[in-house]
Protein backbone atom coordinates (compact mmCIF):
# COMPACT_ATOMS: atom_id res chain seq x y z
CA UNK A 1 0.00 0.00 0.00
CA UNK A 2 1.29 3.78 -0.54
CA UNK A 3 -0.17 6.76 1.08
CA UNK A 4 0.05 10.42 0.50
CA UNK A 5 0.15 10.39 -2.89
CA UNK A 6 1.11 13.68 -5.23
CA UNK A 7 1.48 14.24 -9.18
CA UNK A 8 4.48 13.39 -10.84
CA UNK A 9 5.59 11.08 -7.73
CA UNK A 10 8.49 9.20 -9.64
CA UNK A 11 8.66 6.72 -7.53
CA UNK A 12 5.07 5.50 -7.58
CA UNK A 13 5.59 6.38 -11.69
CA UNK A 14 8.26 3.88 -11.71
CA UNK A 15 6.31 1.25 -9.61
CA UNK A 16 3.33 1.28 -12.12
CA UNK A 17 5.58 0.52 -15.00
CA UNK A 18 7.02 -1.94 -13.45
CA UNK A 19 3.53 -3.17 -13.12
CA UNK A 20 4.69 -3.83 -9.35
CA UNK A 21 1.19 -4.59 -7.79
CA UNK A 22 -0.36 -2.19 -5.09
CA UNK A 23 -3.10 -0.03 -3.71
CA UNK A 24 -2.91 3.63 -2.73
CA UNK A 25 -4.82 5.24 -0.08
CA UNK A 26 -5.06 8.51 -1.76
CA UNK A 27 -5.69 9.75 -5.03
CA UNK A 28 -4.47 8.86 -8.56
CA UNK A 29 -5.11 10.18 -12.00
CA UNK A 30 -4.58 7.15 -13.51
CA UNK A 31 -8.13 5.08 -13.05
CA UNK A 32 -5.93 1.24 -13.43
CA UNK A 33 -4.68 1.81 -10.34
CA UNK A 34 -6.68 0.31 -6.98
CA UNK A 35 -6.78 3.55 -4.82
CA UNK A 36 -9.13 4.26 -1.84
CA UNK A 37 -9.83 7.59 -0.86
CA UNK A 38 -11.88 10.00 0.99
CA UNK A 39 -14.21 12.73 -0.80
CA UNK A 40 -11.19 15.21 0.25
CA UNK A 41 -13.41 18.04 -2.13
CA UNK A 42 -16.68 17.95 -0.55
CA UNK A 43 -15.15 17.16 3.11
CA UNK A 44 -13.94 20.54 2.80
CA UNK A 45 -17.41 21.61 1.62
CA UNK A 46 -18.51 20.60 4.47
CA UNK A 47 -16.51 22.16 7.03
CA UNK A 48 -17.17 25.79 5.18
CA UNK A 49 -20.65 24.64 5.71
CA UNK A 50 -20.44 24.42 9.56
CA UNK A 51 -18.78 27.51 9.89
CA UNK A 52 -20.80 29.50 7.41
CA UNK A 53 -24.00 27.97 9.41
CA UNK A 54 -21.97 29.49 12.82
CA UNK A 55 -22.43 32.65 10.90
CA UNK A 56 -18.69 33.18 10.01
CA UNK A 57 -18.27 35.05 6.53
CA UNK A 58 -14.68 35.62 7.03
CA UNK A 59 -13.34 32.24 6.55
CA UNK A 60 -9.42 31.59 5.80
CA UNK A 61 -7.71 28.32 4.58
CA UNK A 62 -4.29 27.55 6.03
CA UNK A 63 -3.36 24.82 3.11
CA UNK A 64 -1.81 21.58 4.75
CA UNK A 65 0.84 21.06 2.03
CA UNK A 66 1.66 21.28 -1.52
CA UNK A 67 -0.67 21.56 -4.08
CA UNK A 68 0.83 18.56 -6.01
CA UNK A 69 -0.64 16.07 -3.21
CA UNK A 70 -4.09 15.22 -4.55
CA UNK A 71 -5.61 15.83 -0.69
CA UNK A 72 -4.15 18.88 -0.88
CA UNK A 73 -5.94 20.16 -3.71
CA UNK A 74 -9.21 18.51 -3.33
CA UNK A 75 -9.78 20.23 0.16
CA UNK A 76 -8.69 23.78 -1.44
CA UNK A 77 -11.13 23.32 -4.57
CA UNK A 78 -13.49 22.64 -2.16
CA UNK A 79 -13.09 25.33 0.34
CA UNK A 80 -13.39 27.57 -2.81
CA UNK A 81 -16.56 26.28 -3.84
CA UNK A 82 -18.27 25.77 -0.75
CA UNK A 83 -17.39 29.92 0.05
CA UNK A 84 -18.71 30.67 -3.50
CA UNK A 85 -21.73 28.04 -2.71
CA UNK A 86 -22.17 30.45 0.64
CA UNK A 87 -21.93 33.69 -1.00
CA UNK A 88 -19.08 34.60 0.67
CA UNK A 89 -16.09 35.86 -1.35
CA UNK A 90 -12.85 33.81 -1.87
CA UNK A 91 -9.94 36.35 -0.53
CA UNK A 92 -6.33 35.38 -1.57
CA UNK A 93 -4.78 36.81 1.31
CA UNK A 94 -6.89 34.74 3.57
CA UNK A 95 -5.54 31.12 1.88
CA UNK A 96 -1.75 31.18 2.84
CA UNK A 97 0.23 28.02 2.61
CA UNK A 98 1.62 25.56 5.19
CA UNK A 99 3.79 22.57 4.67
CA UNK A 100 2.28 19.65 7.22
CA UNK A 101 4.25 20.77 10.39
CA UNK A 102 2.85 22.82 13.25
CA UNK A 103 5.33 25.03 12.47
CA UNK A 104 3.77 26.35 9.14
CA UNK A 105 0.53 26.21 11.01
CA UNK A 106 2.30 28.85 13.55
CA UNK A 107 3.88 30.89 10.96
CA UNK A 108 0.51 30.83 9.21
CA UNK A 109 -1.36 31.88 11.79
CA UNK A 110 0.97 35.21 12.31
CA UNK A 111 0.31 36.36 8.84
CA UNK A 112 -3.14 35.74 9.13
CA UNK A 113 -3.83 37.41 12.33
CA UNK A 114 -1.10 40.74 10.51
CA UNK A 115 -4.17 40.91 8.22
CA UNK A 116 -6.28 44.25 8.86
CA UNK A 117 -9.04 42.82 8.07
CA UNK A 118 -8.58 39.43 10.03
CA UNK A 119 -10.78 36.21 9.51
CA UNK A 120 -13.03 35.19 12.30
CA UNK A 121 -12.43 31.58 11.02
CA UNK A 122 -9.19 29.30 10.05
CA UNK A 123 -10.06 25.83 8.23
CA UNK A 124 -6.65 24.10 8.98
CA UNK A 125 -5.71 21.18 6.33
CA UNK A 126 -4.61 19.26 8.95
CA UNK A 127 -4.91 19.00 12.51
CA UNK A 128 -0.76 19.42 13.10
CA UNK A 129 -1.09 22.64 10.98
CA UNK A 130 -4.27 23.54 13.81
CA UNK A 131 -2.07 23.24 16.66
CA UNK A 132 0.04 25.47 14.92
CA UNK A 133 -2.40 27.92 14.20
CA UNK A 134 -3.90 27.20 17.91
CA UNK A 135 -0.42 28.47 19.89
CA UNK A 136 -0.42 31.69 17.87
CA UNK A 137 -3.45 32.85 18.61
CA UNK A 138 -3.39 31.96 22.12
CA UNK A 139 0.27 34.07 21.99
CA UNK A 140 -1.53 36.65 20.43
CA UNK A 141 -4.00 36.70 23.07
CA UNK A 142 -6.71 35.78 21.43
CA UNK A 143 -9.75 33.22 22.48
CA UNK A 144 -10.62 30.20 21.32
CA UNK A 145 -13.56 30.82 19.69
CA UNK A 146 -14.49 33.59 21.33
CA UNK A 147 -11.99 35.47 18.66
CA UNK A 148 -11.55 33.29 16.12
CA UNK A 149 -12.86 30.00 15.74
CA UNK A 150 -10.20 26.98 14.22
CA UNK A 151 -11.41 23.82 12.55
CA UNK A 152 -9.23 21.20 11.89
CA UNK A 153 -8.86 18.01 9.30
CA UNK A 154 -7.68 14.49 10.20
CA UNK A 155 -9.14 14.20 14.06
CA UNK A 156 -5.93 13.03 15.06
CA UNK A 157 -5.60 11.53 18.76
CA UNK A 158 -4.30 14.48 20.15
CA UNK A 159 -7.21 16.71 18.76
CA UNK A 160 -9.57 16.27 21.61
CA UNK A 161 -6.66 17.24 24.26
CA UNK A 162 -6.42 20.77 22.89
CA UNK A 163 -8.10 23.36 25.08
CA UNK A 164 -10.43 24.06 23.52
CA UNK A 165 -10.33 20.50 22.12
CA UNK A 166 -10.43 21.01 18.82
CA UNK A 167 -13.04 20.74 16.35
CA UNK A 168 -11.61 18.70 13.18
CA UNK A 169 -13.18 16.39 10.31
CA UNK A 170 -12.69 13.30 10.75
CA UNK A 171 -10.81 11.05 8.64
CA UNK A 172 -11.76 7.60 8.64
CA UNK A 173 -8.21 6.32 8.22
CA UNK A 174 -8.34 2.87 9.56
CA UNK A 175 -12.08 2.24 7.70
CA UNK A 176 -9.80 3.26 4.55
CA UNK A 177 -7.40 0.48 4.79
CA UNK A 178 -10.27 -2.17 5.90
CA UNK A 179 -10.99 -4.40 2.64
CA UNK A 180 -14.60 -4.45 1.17
């Protein structure tokens, strides 16, 4: 099995021609390939949803990774639609770019809360890039969601120890390697 899958991966690329057999969890283009996967697009939907429904209008995306991983993409496309879907208008400077460490989640965070016009919501692409996010604004001091409210993606184990525990999508990561 191989995970985390992104465009061009020349590894993977030289595994297929090989015609070396395997499954990814993740996305592929090419349709010969077993792959299992989560509806990473309207997941994302989704969250924009439940913070639209809070009555946010200022929602920002801190992207989990590159935009070659297939996740990756699928949950921006779909944060962009669902704000569209919402009437509420896709801003550039609210989408800023992490790379799947708290860290980026942190450094994020600080350019989103330099914004004059700040969001009152942050959909993290991850949960690690949540914490992130999470210890800025509390060093800003900020509230949890009194200020701003963070949502998170994965619903990793360490999500509901947060204070506030955090809320996060859950990915259903074991029922993705269960066979059928």
């Amino acid at each position: 099995m191989l995970v985390n899958t992104y465009y061009r991966d020349k590894g993977l690329l030289g595994l297929i021609a090989e015609n070396f057999p395997l499954v990814v969890i993740g996305k592929m283009e090419n349709k010969n390939i077993a792959q299992v996967d989560i509806d990473n697009f309207s997941a994302a939907g989704e969250v924009v949803n439940y913070l639209s429904d809070l009555g946010h209008k200022k929602i920002s995306m801190i992207i989990h990774g590159p935009l070659a991983y297939y996740a990756v993409k699928g949950r921006l496309e779909g944060y962009k639609k669902a704000l569209i879907e919402n009437e509420i208008p896709v801003r550039e400077d609210y989408i800023v770019q992490g790379n799947f460490s708290e860290e980026s989640g942190y450094m994020a965070m600080q350019k989103l809360l330099s914004l004059k016009d700040r969001p009152t919501a942050v959909f993290a692409g991850n949960d690690l890039i949540a914490y992130g996010a999470i210890q800025d604004i509390k060093d800003k001091g900020f509230s949890i969601p009194k200020d701003i409210s963070v949502i998170g993606f994965d619903d990793d184990l360490f999500s509901r120890y947060q204070q506030p525990p955090l809320t996060t999508m859950n990915l259903p990561a074991s029922g993705l390697a269960e066979s059928g």
